[in-house]
C-alpha atoms as a PDB file:
ATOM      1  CA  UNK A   1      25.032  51.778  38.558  1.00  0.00           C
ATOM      2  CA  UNK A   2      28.459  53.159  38.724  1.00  0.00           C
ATOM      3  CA  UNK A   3      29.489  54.289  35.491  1.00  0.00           C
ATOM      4  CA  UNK A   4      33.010  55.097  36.467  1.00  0.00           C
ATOM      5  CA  UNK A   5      33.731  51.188  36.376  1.00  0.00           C
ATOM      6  CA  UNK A   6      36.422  49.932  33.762  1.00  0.00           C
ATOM      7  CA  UNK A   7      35.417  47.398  31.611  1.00  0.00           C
ATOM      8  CA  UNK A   8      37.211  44.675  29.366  1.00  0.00           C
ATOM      9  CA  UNK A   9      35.131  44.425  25.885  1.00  0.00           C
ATOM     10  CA  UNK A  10      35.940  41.206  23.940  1.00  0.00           C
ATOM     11  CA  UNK A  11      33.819  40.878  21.137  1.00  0.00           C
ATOM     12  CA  UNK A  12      33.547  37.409  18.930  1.00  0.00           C
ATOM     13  CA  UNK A  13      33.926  38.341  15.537  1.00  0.00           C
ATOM     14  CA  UNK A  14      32.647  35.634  14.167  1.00  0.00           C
ATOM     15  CA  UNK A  15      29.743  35.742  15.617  1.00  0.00           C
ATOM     16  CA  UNK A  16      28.431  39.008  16.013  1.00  0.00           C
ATOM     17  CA  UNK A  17      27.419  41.395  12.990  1.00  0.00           C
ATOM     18  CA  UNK A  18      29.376  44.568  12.462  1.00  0.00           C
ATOM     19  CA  UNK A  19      26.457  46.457  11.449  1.00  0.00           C
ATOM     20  CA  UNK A  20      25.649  47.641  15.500  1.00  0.00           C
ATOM     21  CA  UNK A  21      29.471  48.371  16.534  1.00  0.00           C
ATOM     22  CA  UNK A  22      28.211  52.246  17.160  1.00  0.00           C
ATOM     23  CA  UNK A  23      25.235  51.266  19.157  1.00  0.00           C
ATOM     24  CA  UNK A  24      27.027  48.583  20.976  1.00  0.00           C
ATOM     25  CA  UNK A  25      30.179  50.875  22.516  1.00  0.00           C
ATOM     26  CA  UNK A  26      27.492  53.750  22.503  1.00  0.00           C
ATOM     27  CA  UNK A  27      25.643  51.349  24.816  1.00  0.00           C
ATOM     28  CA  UNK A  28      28.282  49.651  27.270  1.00  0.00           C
ATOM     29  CA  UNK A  29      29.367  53.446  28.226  1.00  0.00           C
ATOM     30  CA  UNK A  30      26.094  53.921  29.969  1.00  0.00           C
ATOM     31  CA  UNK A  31      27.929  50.873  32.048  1.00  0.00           C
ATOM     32  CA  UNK A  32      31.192  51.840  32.664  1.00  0.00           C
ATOM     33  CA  UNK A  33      34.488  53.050  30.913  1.00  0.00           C
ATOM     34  CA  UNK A  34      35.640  50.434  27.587  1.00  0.00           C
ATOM     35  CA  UNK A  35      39.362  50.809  28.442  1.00  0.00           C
ATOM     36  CA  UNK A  36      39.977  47.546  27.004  1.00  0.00           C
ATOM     37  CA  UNK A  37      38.347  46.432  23.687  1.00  0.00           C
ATOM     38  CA  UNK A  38      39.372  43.309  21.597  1.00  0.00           C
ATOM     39  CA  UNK A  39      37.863  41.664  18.847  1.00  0.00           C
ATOM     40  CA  UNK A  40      38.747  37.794  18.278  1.00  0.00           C
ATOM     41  CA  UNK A  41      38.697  36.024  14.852  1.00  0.00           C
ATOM     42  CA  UNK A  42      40.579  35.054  11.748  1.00  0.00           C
ATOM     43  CA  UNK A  43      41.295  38.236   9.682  1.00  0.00           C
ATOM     44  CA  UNK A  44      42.406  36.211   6.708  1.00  0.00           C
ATOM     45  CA  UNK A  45      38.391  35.139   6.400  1.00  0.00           C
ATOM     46  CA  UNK A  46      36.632  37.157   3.985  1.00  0.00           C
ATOM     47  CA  UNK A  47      33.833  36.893   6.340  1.00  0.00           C
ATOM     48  CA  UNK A  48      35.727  39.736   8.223  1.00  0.00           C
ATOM     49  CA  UNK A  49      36.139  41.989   5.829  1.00  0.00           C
ATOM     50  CA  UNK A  50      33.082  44.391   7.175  1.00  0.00           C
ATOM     51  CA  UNK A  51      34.822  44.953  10.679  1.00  0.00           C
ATOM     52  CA  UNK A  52      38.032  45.954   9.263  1.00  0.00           C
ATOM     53  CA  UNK A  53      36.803  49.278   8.376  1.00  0.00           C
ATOM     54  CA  UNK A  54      35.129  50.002  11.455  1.00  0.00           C
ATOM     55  CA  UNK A  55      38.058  48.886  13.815  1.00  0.00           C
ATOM     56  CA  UNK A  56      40.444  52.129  13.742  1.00  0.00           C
ATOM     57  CA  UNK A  57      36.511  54.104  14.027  1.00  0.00           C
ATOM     58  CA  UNK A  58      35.861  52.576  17.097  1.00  0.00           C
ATOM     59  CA  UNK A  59      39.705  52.251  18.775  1.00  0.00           C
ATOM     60  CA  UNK A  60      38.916  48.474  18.864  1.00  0.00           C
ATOM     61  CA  UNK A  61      41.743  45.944  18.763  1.00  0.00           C
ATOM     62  CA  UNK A  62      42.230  42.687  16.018  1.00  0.00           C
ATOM     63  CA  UNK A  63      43.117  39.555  17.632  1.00  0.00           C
ATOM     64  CA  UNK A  64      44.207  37.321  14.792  1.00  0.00           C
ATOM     65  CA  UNK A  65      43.207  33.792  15.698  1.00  0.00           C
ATOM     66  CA  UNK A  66      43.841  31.033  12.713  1.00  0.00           C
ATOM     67  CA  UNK A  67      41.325  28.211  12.678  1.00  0.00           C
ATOM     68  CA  UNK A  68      43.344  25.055  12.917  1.00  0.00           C
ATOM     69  CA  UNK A  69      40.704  22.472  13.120  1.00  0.00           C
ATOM     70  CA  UNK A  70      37.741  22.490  11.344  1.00  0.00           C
ATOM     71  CA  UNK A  71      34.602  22.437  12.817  1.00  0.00           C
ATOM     72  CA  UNK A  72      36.574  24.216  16.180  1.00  0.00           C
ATOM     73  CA  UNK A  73      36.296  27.288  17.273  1.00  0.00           C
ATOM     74  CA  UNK A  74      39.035  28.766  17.796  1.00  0.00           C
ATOM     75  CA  UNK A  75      38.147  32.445  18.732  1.00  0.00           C
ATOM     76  CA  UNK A  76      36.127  31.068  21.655  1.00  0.00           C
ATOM     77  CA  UNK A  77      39.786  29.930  23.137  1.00  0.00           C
ATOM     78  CA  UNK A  78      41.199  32.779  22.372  1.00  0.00           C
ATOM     79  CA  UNK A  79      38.748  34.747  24.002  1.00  0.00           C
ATOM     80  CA  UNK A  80      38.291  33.024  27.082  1.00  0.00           C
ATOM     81  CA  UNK A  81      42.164  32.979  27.446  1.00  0.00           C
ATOM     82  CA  UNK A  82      42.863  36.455  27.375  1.00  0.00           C
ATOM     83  CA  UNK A  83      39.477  37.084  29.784  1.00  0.00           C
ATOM     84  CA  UNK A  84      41.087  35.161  32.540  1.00  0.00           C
ATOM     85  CA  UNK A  85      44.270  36.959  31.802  1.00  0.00           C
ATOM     86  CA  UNK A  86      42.833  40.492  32.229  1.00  0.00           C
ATOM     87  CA  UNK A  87      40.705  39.017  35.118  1.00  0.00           C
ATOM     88  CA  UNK A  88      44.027  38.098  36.904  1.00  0.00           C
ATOM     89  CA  UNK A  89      45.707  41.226  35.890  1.00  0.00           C
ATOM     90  CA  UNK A  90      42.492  43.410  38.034  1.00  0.00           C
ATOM     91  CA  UNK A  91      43.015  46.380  35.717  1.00  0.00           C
ATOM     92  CA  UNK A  92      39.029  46.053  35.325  1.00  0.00           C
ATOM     93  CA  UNK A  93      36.041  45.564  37.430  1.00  0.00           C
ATOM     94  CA  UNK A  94      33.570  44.456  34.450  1.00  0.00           C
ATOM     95  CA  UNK A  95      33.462  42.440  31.362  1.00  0.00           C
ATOM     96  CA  UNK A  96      31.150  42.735  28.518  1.00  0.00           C
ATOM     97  CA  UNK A  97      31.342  39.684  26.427  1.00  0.00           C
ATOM     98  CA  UNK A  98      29.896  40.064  22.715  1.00  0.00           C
ATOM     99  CA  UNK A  99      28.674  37.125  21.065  1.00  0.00           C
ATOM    100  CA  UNK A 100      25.843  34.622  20.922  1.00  0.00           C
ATOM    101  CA  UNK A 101      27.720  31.754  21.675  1.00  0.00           C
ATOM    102  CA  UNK A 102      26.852  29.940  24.519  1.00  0.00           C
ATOM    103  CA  UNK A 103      30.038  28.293  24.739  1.00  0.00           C
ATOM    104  CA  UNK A 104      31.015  31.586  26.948  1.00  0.00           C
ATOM    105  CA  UNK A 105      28.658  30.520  29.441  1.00  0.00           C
ATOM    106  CA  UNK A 106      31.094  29.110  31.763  1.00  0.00           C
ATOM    107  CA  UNK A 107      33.277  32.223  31.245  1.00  0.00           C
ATOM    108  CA  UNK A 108      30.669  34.397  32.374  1.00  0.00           C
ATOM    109  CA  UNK A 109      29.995  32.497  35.037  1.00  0.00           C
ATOM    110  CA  UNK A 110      33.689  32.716  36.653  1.00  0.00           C
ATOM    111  CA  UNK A 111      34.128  36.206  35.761  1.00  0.00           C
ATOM    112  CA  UNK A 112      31.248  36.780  38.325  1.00  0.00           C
ATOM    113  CA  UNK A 113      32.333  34.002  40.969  1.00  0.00           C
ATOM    114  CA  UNK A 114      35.681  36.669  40.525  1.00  0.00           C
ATOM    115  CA  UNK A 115      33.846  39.385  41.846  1.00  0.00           C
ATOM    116  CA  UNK A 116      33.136  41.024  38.279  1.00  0.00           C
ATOM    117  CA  UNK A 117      30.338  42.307  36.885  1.00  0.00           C
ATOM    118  CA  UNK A 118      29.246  40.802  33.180  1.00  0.00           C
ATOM    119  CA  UNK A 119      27.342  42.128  30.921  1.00  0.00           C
ATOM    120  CA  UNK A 120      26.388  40.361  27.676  1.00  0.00           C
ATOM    121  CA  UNK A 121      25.272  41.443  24.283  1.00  0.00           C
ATOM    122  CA  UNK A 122      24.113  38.876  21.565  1.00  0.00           C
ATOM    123  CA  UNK A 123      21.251  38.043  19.252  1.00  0.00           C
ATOM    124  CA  UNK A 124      17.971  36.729  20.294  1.00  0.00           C
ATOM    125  CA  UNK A 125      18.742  33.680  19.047  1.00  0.00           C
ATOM    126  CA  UNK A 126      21.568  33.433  22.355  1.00  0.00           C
ATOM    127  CA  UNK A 127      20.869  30.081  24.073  1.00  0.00           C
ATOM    128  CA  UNK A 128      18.835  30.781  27.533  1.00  0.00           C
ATOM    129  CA  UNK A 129      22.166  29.450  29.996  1.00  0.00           C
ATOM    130  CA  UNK A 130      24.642  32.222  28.365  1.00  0.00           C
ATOM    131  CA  UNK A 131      21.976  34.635  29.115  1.00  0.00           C
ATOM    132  CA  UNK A 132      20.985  34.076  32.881  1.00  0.00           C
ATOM    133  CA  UNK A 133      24.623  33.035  33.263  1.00  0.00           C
ATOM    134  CA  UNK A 134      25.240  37.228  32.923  1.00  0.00           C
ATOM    135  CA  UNK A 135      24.291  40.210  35.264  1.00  0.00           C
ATOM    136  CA  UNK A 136      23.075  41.773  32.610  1.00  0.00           C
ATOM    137  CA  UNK A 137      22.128  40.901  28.747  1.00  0.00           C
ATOM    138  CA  UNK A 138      21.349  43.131  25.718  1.00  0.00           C
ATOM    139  CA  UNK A 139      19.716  41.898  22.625  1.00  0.00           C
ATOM    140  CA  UNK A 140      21.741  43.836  19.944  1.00  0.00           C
ATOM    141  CA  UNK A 141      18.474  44.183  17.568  1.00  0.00           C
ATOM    142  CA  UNK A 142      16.819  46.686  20.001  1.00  0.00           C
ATOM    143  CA  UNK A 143      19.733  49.277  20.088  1.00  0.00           C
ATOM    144  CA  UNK A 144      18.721  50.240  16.939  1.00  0.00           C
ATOM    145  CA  UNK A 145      16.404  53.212  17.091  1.00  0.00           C
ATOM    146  CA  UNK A 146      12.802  51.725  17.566  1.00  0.00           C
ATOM    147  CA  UNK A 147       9.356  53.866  18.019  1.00  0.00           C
ATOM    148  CA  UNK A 148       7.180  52.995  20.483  1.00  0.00           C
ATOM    149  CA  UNK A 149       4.033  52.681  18.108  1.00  0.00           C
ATOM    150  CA  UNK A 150       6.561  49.935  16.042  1.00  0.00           C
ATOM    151  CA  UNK A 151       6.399  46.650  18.584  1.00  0.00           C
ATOM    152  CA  UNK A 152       3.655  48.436  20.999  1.00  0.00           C
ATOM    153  CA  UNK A 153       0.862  48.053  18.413  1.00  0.00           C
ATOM    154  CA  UNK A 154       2.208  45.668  16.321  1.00  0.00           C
ATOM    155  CA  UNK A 155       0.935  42.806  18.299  1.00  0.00           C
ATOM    156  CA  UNK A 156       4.121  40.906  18.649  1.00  0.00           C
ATOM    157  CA  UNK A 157       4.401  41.072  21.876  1.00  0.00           C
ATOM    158  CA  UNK A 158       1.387  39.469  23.617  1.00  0.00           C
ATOM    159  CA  UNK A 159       2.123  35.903  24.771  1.00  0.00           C
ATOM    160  CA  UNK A 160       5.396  37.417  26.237  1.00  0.00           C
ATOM    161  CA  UNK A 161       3.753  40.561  27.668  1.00  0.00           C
ATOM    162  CA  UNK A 162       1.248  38.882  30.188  1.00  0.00           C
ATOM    163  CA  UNK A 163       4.789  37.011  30.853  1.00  0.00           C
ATOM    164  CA  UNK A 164       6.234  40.506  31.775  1.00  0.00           C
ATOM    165  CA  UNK A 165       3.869  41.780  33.683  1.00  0.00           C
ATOM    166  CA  UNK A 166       3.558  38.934  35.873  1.00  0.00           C
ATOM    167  CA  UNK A 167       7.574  39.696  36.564  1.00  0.00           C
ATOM    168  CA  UNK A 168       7.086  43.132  37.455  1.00  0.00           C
ATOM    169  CA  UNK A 169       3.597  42.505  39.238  1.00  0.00           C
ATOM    170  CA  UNK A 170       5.635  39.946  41.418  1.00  0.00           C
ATOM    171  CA  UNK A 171       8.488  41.711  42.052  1.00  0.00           C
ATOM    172  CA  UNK A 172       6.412  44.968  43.488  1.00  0.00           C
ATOM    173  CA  UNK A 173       5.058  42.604  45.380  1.00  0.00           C
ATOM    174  CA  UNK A 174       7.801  41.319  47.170  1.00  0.00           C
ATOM    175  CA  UNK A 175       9.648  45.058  47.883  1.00  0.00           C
ATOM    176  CA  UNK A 176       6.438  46.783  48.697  1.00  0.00           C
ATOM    177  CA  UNK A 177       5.213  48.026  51.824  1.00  0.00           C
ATOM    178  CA  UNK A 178       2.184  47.482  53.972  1.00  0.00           C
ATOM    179  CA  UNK A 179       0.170  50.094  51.540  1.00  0.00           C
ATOM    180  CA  UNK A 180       1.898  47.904  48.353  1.00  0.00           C
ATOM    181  CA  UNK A 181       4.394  50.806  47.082  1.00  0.00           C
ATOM    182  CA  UNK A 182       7.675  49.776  46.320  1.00  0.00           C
ATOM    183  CA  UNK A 183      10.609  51.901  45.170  1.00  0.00           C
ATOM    184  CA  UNK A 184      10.822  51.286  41.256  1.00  0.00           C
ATOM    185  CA  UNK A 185      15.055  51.196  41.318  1.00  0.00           C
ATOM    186  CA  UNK A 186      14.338  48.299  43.679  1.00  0.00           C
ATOM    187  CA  UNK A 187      11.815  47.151  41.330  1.00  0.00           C
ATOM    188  CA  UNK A 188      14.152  47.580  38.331  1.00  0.00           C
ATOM    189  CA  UNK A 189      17.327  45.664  40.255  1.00  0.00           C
ATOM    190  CA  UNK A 190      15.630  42.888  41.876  1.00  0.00           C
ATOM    191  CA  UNK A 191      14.367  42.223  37.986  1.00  0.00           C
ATOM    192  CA  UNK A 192      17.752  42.398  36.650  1.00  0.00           C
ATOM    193  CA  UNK A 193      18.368  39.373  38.550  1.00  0.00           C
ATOM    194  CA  UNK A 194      15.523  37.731  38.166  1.00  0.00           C
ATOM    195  CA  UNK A 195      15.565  37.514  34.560  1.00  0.00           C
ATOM    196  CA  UNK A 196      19.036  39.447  33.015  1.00  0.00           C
ATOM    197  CA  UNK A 197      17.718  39.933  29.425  1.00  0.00           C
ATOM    198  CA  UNK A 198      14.361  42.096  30.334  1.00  0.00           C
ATOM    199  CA  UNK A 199      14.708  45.635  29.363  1.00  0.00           C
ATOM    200  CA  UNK A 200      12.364  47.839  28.220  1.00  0.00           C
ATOM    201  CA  UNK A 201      13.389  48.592  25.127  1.00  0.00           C
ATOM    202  CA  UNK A 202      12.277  45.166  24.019  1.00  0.00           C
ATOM    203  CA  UNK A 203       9.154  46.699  23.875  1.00  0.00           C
ATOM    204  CA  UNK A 204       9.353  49.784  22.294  1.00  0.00           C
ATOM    205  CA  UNK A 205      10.455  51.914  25.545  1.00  0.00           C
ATOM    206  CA  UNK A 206      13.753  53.444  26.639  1.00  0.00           C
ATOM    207  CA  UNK A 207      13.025  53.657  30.354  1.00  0.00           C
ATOM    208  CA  UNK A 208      10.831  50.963  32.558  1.00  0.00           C
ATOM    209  CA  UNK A 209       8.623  53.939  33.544  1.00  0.00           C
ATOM    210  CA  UNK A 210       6.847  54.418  30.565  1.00  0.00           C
ATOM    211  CA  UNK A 211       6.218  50.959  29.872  1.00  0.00           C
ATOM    212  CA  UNK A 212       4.529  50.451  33.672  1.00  0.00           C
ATOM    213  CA  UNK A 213       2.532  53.419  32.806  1.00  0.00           C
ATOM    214  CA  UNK A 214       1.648  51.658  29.039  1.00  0.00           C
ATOM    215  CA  UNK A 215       0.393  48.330  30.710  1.00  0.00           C
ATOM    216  CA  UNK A 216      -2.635  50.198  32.956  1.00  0.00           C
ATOM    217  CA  UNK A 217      -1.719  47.882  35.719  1.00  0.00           C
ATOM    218  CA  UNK A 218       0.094  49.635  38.142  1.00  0.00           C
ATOM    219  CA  UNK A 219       0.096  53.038  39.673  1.00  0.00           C
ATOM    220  CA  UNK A 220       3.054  55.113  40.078  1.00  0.00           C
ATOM    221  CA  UNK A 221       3.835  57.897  42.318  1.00  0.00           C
ATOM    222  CA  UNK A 222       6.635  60.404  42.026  1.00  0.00           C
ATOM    223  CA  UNK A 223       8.487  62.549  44.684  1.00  0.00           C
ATOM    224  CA  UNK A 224      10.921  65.738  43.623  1.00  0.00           C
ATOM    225  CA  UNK A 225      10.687  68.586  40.595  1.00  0.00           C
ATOM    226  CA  UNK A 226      10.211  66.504  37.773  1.00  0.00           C
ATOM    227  CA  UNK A 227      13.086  67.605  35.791  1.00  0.00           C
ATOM    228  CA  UNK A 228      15.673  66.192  38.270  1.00  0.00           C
ATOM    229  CA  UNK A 229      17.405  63.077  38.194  1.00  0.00           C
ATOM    230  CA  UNK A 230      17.108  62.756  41.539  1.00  0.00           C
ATOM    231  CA  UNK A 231      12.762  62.469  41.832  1.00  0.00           C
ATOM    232  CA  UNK A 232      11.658  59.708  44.078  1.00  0.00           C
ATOM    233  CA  UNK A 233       9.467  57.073  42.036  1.00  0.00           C
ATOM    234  CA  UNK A 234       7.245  54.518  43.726  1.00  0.00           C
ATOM    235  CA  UNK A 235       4.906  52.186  42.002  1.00  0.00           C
ATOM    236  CA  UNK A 236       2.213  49.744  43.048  1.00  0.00           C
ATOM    237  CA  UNK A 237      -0.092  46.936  42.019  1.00  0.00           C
ATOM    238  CA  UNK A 238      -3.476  48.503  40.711  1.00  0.00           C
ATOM    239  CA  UNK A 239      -4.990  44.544  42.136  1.00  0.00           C
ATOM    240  CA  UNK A 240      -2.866  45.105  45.152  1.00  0.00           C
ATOM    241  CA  UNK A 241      -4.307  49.030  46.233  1.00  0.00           C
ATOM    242  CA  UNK A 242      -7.832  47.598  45.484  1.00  0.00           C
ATOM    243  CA  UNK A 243      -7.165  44.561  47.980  1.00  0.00           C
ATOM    244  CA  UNK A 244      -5.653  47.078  50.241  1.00  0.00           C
ATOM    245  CA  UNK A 245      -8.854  49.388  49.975  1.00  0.00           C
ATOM    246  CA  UNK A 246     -11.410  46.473  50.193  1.00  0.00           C
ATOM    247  CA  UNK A 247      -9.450  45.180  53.413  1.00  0.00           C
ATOM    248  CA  UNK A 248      -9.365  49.126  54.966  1.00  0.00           C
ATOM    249  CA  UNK A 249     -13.735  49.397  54.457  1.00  0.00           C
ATOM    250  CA  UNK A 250     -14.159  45.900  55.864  1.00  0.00           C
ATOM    251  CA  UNK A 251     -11.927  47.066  58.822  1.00  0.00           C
ATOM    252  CA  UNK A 252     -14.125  50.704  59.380  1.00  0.00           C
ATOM    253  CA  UNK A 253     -17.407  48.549  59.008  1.00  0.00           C
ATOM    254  CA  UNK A 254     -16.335  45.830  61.545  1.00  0.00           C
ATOM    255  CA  UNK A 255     -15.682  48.998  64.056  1.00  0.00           C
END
């Protein structure tokens, strides 16, 4: 991913907590450059009052936006207006849009028609059509610092792991070779669209590597000195090598 890529970040104040602001700009620079960030809501709130502190920390600008009807948002408006301003403007080639509101759905969703790429952060609790409707979505509650041992042997990952496996089993499957290797930045990518919220780290894991290796279903190969970013990794379906193997003996004792 190019990393050089300037990116618009408007957050929705009212919607997102201001305890992970560090891990949230520490995270979008692995994405591209923040030259723009904006946070939307009504300052006069007391509700607020925990961002104000953090705002001059973190170079983020206050968009005041009074609520004039109740039972309206109106930082959603606000939001989405100045989005399709900056969009118009092409001063950036990304958006990240901050909130768990899936009234931005339809914003996301022209931002990318535009040519743009979005990435999302919310909470878990983000409805399902905000989430696809991004290239890419974080869950804020796993860019705090989590050990492996924490969610790998906790347990609380089962019905969905089976779930994830099956993703990454069928996603080798349809990049891989005639010997069932595929190229695991392929792998990662083509599951980035498939499903925009996976990431590793929902699992206790900062890179996809490890957790492949965790599961014991696949088998992984890797090319190049093994301290440079630039080693080739392949990985395979343990099921599909044993087909392969089974259909390779028949083969030798039908000659």
């Amino acid at each position: 991913m190019d990393t050089n890529l300037n990116l618009a970040v408007l957050i929705d104040g009212d919607n997102i907590p201001s305890a992970y602001i560090g891990e949230m700009i520490e995270e979008i620079t692995k994405y591209g450059n923040p030259t723009i960030k904006r946070i939307y809501g009504d300052w006069t709130r007391p509700g607020l009052t925990k961002w104000k502190n953090l705002l001059l920390e973190n170079a983020i600008t206050p968009i005041q936006q009074y609520g004039y009807t109740t039972g309206k948002n109106a930082t959603d408006s606000a939001m989405i207006i100045d989005a399709m301003d900056i969009l118009y403007e092409e001063k950036v080639q990304g958006f990240c849009l901050v909130s768990s509101d899936s009234d931005f759905t339809r914003l996301a969703t022209r931002l990318r028609e535009a040519g743009k790429l979005v990435i999302g952060i919310g909470e878990k609790k983000t409805p399902n059509p905000f989430v696809v409707a991004c290239d890419k979505f974080i869950y804020i509650e796993i860019l705090k610092k989590q050990t492996q041992e924490s969610k790998w042997t906790s347990g609380s990952v089962d019905k969905v792991w089976d779930k994830e496996i099956a993703l990454i089993a069928s996603t080798i499957n349809d990049l891989s070779d005639d010997d069932g290797w595929a190229f695991l930045w392929d792998v990662w990518g083509l599951i980035q669209k498939k499903q925009p919220s996976f990431d590793s780290r929902n699992f206790g894991f900062e890179k996809l590597t490890p957790l492949i290796k965790a599961t014991w279903k696949f088998e992984i190969q890797e090319w190049g000195n093994g301290k440079s970013r630039n080693k080739l990794i392949y990985v395979r379906n343990l099921q599909e090598q044993k087909q392969v193997l089974s259909k390779k003996r028949k083969r030798m004792r039908d000659e």
